[in-house]
C-alpha atoms as a PDB file:
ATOM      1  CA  UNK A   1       0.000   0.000   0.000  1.00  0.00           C
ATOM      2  CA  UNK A   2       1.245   3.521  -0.944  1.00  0.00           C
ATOM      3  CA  UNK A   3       2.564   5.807   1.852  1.00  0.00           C
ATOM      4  CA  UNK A   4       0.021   8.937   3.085  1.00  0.00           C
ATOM      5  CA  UNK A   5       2.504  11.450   1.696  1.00  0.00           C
ATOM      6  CA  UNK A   6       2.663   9.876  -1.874  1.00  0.00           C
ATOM      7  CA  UNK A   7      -1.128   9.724  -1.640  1.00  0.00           C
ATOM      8  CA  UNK A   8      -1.469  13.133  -0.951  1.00  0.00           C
ATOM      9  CA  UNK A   9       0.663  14.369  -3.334  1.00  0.00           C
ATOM     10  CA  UNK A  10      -1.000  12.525  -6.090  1.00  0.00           C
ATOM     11  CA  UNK A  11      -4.551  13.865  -4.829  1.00  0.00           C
ATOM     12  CA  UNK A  12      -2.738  17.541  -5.326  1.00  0.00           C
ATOM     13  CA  UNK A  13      -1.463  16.823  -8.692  1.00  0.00           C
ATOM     14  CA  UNK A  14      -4.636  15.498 -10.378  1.00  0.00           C
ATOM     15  CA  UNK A  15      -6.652  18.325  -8.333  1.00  0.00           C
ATOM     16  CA  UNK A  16      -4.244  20.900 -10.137  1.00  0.00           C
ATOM     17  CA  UNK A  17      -4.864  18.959 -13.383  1.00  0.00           C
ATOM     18  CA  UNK A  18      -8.429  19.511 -12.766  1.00  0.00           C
ATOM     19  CA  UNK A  19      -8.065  22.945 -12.121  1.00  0.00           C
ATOM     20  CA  UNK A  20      -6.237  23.876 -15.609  1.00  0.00           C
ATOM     21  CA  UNK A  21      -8.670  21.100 -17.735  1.00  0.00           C
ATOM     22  CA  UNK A  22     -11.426  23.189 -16.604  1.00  0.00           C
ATOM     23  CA  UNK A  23     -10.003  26.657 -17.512  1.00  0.00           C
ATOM     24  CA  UNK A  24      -9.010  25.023 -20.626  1.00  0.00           C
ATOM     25  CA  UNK A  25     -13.073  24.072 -21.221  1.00  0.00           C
ATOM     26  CA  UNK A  26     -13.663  27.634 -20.485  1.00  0.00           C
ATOM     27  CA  UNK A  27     -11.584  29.205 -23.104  1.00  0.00           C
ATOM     28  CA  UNK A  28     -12.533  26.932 -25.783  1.00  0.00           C
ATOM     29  CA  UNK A  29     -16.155  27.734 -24.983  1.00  0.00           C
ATOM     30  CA  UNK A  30     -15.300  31.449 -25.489  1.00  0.00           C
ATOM     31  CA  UNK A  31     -13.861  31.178 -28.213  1.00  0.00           C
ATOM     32  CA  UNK A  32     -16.695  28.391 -30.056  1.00  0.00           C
ATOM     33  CA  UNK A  33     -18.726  31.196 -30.217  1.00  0.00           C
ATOM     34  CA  UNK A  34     -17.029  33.705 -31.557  1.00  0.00           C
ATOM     35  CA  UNK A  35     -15.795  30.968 -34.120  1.00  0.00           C
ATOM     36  CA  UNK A  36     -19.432  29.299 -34.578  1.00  0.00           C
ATOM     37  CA  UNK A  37     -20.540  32.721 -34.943  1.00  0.00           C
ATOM     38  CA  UNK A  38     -18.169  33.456 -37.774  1.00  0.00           C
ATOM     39  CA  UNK A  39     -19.362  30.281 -39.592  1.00  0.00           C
ATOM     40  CA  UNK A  40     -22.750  30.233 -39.871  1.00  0.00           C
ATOM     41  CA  UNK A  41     -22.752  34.216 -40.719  1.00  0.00           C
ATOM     42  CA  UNK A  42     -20.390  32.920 -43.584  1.00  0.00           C
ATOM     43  CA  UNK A  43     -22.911  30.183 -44.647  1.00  0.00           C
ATOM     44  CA  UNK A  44     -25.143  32.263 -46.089  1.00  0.00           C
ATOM     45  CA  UNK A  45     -22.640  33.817 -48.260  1.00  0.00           C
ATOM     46  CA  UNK A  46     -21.241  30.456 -49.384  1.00  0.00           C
ATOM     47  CA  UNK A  47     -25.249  29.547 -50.296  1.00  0.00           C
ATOM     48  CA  UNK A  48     -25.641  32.512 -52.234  1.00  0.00           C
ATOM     49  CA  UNK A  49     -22.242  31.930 -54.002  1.00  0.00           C
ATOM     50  CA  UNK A  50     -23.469  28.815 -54.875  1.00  0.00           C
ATOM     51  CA  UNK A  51     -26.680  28.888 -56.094  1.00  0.00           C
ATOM     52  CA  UNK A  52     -25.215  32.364 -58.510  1.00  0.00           C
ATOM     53  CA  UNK A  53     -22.738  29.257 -59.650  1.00  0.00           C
ATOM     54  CA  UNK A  54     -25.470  26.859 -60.812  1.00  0.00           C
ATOM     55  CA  UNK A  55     -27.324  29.360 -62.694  1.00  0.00           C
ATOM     56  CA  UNK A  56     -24.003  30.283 -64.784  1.00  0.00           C
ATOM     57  CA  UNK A  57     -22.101  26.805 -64.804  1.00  0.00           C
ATOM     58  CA  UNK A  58     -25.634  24.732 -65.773  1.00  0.00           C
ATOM     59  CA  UNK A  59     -26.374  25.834 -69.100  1.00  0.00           C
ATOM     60  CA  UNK A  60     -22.546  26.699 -69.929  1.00  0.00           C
ATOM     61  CA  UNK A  61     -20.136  25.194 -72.445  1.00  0.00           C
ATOM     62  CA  UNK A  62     -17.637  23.110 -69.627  1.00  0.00           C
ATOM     63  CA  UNK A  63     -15.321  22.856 -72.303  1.00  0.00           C
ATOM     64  CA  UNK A  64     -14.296  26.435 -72.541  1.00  0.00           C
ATOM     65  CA  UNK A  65     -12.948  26.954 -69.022  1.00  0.00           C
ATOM     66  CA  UNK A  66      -9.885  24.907 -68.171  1.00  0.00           C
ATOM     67  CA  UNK A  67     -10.891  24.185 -64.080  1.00  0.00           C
ATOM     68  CA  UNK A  68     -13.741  22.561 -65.473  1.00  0.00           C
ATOM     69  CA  UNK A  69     -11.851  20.181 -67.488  1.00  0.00           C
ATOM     70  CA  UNK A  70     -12.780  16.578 -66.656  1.00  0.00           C
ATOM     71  CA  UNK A  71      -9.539  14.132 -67.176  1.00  0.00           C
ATOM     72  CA  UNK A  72      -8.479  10.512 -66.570  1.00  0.00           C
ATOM     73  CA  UNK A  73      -7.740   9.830 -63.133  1.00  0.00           C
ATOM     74  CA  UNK A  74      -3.991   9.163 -62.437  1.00  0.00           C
ATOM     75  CA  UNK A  75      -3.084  11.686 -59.692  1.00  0.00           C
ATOM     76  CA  UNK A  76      -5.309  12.870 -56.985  1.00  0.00           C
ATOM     77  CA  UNK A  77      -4.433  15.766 -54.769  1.00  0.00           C
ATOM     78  CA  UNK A  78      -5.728  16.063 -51.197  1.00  0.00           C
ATOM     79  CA  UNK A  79      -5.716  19.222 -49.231  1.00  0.00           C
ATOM     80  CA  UNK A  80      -6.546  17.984 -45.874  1.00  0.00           C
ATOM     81  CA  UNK A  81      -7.494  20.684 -43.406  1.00  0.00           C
ATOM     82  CA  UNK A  82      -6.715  20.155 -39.543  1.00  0.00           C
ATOM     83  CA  UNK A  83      -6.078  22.396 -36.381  1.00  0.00           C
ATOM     84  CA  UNK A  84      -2.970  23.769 -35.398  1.00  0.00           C
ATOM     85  CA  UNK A  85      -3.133  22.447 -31.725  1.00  0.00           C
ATOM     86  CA  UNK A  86      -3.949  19.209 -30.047  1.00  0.00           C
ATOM     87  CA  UNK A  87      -5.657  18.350 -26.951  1.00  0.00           C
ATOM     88  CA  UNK A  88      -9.090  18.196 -29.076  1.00  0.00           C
ATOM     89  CA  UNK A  89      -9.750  14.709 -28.323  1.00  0.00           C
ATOM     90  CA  UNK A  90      -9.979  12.638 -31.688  1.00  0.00           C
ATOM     91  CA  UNK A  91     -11.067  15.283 -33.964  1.00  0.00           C
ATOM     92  CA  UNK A  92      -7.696  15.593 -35.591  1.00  0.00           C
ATOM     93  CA  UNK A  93      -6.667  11.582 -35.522  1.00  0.00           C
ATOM     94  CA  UNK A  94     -10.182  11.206 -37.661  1.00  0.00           C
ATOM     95  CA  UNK A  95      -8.977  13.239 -40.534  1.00  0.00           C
ATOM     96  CA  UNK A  96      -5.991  11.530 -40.610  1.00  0.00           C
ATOM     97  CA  UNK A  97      -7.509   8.312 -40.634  1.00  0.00           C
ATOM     98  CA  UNK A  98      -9.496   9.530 -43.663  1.00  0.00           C
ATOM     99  CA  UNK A  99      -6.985  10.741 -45.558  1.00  0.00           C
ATOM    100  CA  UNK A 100      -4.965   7.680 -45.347  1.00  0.00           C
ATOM    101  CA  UNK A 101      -7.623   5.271 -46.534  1.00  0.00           C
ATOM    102  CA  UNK A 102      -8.041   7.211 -48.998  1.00  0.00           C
ATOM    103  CA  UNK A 103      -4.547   7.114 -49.856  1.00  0.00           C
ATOM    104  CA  UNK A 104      -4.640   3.429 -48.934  1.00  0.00           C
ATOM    105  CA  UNK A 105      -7.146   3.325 -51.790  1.00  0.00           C
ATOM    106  CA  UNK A 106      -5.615   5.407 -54.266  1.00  0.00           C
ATOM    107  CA  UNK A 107      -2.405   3.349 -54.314  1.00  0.00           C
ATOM    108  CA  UNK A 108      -4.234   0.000 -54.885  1.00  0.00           C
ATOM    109  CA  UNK A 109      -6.088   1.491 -58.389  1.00  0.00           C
ATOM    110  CA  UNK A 110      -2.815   2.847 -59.237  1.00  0.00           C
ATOM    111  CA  UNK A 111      -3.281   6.082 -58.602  1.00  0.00           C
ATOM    112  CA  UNK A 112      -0.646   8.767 -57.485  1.00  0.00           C
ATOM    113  CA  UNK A 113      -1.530  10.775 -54.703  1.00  0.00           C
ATOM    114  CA  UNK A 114       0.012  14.499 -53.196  1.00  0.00           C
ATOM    115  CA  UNK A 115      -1.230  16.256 -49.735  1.00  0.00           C
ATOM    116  CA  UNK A 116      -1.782  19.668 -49.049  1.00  0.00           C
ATOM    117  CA  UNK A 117      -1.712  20.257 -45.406  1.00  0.00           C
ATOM    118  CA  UNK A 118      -3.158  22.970 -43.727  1.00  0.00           C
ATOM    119  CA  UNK A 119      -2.938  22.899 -39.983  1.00  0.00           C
ATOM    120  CA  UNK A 120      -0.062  21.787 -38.047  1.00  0.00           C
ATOM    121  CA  UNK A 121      -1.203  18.523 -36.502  1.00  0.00           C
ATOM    122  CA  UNK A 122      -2.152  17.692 -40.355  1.00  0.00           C
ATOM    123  CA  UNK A 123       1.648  17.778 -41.361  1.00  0.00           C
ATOM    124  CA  UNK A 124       3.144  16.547 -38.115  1.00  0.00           C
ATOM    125  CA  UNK A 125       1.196  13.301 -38.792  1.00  0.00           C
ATOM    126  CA  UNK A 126       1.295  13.180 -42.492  1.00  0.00           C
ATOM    127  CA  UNK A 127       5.160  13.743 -43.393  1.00  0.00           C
ATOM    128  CA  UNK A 128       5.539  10.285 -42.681  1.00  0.00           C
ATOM    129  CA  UNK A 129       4.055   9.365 -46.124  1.00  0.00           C
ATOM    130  CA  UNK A 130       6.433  11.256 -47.511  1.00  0.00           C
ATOM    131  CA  UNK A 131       3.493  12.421 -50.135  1.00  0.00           C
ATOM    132  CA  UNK A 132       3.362  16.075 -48.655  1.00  0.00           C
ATOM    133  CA  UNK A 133       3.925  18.200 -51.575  1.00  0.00           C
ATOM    134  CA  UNK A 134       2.752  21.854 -49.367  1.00  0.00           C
ATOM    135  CA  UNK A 135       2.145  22.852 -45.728  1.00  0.00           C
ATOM    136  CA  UNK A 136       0.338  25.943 -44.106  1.00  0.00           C
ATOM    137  CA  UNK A 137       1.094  25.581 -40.603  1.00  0.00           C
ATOM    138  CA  UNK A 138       0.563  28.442 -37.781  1.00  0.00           C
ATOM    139  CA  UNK A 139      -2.117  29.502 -39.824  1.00  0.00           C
ATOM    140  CA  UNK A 140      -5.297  28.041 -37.988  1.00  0.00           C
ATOM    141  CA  UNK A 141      -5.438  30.271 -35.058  1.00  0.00           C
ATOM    142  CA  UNK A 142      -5.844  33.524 -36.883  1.00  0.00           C
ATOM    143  CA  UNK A 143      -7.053  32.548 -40.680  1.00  0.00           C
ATOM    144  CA  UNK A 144      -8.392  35.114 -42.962  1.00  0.00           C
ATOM    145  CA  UNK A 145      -9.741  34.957 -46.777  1.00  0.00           C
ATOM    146  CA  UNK A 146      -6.111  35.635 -47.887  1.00  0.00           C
ATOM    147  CA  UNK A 147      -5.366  32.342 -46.826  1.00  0.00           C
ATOM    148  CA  UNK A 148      -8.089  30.524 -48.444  1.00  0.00           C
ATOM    149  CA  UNK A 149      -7.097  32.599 -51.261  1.00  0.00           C
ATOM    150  CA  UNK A 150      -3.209  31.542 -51.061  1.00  0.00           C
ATOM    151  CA  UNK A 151      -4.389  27.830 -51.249  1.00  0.00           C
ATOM    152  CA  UNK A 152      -6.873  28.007 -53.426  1.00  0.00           C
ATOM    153  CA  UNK A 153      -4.260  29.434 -56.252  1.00  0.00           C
ATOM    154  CA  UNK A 154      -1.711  27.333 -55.319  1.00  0.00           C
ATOM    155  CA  UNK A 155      -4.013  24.355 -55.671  1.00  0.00           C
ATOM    156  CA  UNK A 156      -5.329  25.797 -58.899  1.00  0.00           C
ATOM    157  CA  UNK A 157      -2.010  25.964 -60.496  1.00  0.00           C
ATOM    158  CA  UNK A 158      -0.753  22.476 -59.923  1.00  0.00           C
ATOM    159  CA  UNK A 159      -4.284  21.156 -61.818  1.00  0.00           C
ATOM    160  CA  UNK A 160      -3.746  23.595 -64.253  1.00  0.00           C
ATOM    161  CA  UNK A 161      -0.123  22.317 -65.051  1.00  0.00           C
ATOM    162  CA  UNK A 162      -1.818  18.754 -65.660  1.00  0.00           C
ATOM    163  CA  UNK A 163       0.634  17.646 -62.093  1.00  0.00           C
ATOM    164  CA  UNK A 164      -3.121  16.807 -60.402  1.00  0.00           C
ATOM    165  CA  UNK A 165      -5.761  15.540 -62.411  1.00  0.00           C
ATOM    166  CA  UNK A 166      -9.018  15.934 -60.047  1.00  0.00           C
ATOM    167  CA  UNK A 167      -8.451  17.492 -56.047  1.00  0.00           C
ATOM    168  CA  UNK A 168     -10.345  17.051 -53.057  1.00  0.00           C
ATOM    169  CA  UNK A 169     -10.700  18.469 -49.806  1.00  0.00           C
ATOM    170  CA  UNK A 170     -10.664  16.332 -46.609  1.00  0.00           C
ATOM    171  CA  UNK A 171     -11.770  18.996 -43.575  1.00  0.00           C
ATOM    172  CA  UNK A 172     -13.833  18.484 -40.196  1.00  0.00           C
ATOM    173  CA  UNK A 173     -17.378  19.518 -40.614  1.00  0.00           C
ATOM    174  CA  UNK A 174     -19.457  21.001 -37.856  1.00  0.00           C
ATOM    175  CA  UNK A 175     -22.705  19.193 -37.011  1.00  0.00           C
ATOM    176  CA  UNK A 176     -23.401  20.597 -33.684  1.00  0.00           C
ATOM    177  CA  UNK A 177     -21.325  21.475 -30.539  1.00  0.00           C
ATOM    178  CA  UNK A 178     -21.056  17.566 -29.823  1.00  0.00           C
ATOM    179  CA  UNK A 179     -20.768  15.767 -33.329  1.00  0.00           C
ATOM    180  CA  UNK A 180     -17.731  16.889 -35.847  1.00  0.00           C
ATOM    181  CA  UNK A 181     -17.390  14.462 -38.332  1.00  0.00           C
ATOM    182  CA  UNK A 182     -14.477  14.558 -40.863  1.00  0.00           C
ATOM    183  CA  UNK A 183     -15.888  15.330 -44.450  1.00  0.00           C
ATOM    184  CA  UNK A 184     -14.477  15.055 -48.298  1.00  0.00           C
ATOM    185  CA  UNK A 185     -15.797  17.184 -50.692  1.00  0.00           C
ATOM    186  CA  UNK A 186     -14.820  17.545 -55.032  1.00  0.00           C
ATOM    187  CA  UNK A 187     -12.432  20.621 -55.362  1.00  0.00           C
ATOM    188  CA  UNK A 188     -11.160  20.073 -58.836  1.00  0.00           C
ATOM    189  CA  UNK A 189     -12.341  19.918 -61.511  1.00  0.00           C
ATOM    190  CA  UNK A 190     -15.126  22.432 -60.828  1.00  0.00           C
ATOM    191  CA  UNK A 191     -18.106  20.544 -61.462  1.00  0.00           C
ATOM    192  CA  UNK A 192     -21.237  22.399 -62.810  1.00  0.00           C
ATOM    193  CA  UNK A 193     -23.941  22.931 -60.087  1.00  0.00           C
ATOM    194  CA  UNK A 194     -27.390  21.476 -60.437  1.00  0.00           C
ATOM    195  CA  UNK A 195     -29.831  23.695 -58.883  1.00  0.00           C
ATOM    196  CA  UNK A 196     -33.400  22.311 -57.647  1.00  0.00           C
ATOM    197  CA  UNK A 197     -35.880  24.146 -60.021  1.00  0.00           C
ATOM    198  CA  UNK A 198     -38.899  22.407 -58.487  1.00  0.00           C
ATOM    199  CA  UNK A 199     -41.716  24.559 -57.891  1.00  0.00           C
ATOM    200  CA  UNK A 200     -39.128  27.609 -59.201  1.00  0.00           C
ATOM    201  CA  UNK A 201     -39.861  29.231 -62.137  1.00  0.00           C
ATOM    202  CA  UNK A 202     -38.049  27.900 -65.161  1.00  0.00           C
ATOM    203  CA  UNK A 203     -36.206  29.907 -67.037  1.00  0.00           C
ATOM    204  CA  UNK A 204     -32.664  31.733 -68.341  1.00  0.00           C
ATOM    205  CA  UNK A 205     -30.968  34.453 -67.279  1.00  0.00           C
ATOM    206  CA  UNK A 206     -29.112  36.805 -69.543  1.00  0.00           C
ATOM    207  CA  UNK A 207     -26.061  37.968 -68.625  1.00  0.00           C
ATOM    208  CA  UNK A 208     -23.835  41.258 -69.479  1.00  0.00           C
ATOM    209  CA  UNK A 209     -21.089  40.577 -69.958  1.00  0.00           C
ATOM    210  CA  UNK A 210     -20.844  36.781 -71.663  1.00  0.00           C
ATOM    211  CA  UNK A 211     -21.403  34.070 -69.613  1.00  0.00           C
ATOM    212  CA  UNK A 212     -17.795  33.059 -70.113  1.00  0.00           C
ATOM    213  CA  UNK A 213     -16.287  36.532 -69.381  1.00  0.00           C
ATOM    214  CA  UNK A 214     -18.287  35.979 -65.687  1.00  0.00           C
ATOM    215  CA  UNK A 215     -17.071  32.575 -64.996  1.00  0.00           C
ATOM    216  CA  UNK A 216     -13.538  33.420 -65.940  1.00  0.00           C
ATOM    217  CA  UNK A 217     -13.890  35.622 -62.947  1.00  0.00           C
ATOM    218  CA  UNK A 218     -16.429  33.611 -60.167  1.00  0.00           C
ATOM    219  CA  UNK A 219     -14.236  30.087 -60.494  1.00  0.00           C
ATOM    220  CA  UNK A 220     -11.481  31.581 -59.059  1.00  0.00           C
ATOM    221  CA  UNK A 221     -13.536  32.942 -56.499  1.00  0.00           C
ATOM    222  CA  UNK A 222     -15.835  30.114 -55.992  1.00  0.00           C
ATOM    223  CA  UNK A 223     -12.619  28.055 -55.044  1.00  0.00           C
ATOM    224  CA  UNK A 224     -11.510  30.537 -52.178  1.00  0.00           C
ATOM    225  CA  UNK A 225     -14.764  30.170 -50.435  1.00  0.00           C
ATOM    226  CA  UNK A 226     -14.923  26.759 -50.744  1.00  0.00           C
ATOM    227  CA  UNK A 227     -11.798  26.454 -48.981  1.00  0.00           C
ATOM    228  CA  UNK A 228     -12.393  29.422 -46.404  1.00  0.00           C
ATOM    229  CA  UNK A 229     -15.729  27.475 -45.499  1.00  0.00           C
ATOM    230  CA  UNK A 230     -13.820  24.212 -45.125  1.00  0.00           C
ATOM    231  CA  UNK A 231     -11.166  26.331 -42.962  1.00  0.00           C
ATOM    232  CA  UNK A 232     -13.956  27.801 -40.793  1.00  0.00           C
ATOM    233  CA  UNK A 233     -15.526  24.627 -40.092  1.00  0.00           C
ATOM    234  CA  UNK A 234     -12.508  22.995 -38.510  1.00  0.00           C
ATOM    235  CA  UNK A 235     -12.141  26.214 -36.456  1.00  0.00           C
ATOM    236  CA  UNK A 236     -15.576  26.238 -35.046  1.00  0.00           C
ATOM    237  CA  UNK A 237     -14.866  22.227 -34.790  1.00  0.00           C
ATOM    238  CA  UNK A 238     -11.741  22.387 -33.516  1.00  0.00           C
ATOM    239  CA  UNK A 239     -13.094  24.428 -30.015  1.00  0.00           C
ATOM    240  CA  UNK A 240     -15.948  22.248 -29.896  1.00  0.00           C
ATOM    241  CA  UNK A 241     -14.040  19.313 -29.609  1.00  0.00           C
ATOM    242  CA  UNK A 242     -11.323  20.504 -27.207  1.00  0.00           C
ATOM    243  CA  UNK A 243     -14.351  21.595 -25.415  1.00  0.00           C
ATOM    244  CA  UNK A 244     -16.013  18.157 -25.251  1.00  0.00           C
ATOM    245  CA  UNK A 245     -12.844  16.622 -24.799  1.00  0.00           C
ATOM    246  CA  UNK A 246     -11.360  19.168 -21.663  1.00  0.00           C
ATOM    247  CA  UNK A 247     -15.253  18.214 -20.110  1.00  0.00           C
ATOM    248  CA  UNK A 248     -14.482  14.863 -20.245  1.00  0.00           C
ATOM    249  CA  UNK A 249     -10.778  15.476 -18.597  1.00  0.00           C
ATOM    250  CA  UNK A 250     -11.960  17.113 -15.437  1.00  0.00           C
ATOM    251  CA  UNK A 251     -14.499  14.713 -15.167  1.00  0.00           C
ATOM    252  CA  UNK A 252     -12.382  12.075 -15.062  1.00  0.00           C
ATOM    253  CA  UNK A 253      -9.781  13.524 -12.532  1.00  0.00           C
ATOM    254  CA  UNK A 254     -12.933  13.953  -9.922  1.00  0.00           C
ATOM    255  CA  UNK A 255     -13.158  10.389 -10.225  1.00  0.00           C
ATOM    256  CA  UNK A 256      -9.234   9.865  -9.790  1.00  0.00           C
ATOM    257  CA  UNK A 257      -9.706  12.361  -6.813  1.00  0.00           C
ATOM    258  CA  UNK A 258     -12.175  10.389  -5.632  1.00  0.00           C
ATOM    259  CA  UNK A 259     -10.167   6.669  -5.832  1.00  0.00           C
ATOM    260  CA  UNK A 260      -7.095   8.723  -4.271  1.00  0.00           C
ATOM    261  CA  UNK A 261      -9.474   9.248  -1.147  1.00  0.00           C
ATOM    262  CA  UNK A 262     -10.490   6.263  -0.487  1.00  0.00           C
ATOM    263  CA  UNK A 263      -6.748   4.897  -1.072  1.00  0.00           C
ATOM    264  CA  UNK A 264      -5.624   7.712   1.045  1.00  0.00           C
ATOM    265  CA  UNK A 265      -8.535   7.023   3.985  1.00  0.00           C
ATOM    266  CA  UNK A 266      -7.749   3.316   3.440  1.00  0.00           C
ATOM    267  CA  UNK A 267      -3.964   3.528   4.168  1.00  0.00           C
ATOM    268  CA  UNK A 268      -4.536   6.192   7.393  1.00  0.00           C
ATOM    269  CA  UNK A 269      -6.929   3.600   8.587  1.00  0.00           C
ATOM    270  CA  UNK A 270      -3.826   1.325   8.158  1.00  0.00           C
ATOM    271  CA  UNK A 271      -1.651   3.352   9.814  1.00  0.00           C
ATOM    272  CA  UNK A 272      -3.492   4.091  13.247  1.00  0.00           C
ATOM    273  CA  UNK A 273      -4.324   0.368  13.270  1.00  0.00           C
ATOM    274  CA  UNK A 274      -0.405   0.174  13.284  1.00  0.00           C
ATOM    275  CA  UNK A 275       0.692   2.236  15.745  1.00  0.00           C
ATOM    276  CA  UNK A 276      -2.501   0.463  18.268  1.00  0.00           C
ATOM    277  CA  UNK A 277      -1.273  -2.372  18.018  1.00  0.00           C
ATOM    278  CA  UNK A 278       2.182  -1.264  18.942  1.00  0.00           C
ATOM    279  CA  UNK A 279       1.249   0.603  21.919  1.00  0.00           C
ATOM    280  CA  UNK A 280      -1.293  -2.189  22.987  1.00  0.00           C
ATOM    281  CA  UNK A 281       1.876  -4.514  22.543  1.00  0.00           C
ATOM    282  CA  UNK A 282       4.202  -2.342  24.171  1.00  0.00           C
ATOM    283  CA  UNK A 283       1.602  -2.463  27.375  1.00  0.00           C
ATOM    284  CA  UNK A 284       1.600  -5.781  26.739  1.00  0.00           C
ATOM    285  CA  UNK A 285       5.085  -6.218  26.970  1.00  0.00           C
ATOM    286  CA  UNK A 286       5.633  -3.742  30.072  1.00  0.00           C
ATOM    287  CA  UNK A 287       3.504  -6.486  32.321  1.00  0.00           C
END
């Protein structure tokens, strides 16, 4: 049986534990909202964005605008999109996963595969496959749309080259403060939007200028908000997760507080017994 002293100082230790898991929840609560705010004032946007794509890329000649081109499959590209920090429970470690089956999957049809990462815990865990062609780390605590924008071009230019022939985006997508679930969505080519017309009036729009001369200018554009969405969803994931995860830590050093104290009452209980029956057998002794 442990001593008292080692006991106690265990029962300190996971009480000071407790003490910074719980600041920790706080923080990430904080900051969920500012971040969940942020998102869903941005979804709008992003539905509006899309829906102004699928009445110009429906009707339009796919042919004519080279991120629309639709090629043979021999190298995919991946930008998978992660947090920056840890201590988020398994948020980060289910991207990962998802990315390498799909990697897994790639290599047994023969196709090559390349990673974006963006997000440090991304890269830490994905240089290993030595298929890391780009990182943005230290970007995730403090993103703006010149980031999205950054990736978005780079991304562009490697499927314009012919180096990637289709590219997809592997993120964590916000359900609600206690389900993230990692998500993969078509990047590249652009693929035209089919919008819903039931019970919409049918018709076409005419547009000044050309269709083409619009597009030319919205792709681009389209492909920074996808990946500025993707980027704010892991944000507003990320806090929601360490969150969850920092409840779930205090919780469970109550219960080690509570084991140490019985231990603890357990091996005082030991100790006076001790020392009784030494002075009952020194009496004992002195007859």
């Amino acid at each position: 049986m442990p001593s008292l002293k080692d006991v106690k100082t265990k029962i300190s230790g996971v009480k000071k534990t407790s003490q910074i898991t719980k600041a920790m929840n706080m923080v990430a609560s904080a900051r969920l909202r500012s971040a969940q705010e942020k998102m869903e004032n941005f979804r709008p946007y992003t539905s509006k964005f899309n829906e102004a794509m699928s009445n110009l890329s429906g009707g339009s000649n796919t042919s004519s605008f080279p991120l629309m081109e639709v090629r043979d499959l021999k190298n995919l590209e991946i930008v998978v999109i992660t947090s920056d920090r840890g201590l988020c429970g398994s948020f980060n470690s289910n991207i990962i996963k998802m990315t390498l089956k799909k990697v897994a999957e790639c290599e047994a049809k023969g196709v090559g595969v390349s990673l974006v990462c963006v997000g440090k815990k991304g890269f830490q865990l994905l240089k290993k496959t030595g298929k890391v062609r780009k990182k943005y780390t230290d970007i995730m605590s403090s993103f703006q749309m010149f980031n999205a924008r950054e990736i978005a071009s780079d991304v562009s230019e490697n499927f314009l080259s012919g180096k990637a022939d289709r590219v997809e985006v592997i993120y964590g997508e916000f359900k609600s403060v206690a389900v993230q679930k990692p998500a993969v969505k078509p990047f590249l080519p652009v693929e035209p939007i089919q919008s819903d017309v039931t019970n919409k009036i049918s018709g076409e729009y005419i547009y000044e200028p050309s269709t083409e001369e619009i597009m030319d200018v919205m792709q681009p554009l389209y492909l920074n908000v996808m990946i500025y969405h993707a980027m704010l969803e892991v944000g507003a994931s990320e806090h929601a997760a360490r969150m969850t995860a920092m409840d779930n830590a205090t919780n469970a050093c109550k219960d080690i507080v509570d084991h140490l104290t019985i231990v603890y009452n357990k091996a005082r209980q030991a100790a006076i017994t001790a020392e009784l029956m030494d002075i009952v057998g020194g009496a004992e002794a002195l007859k």
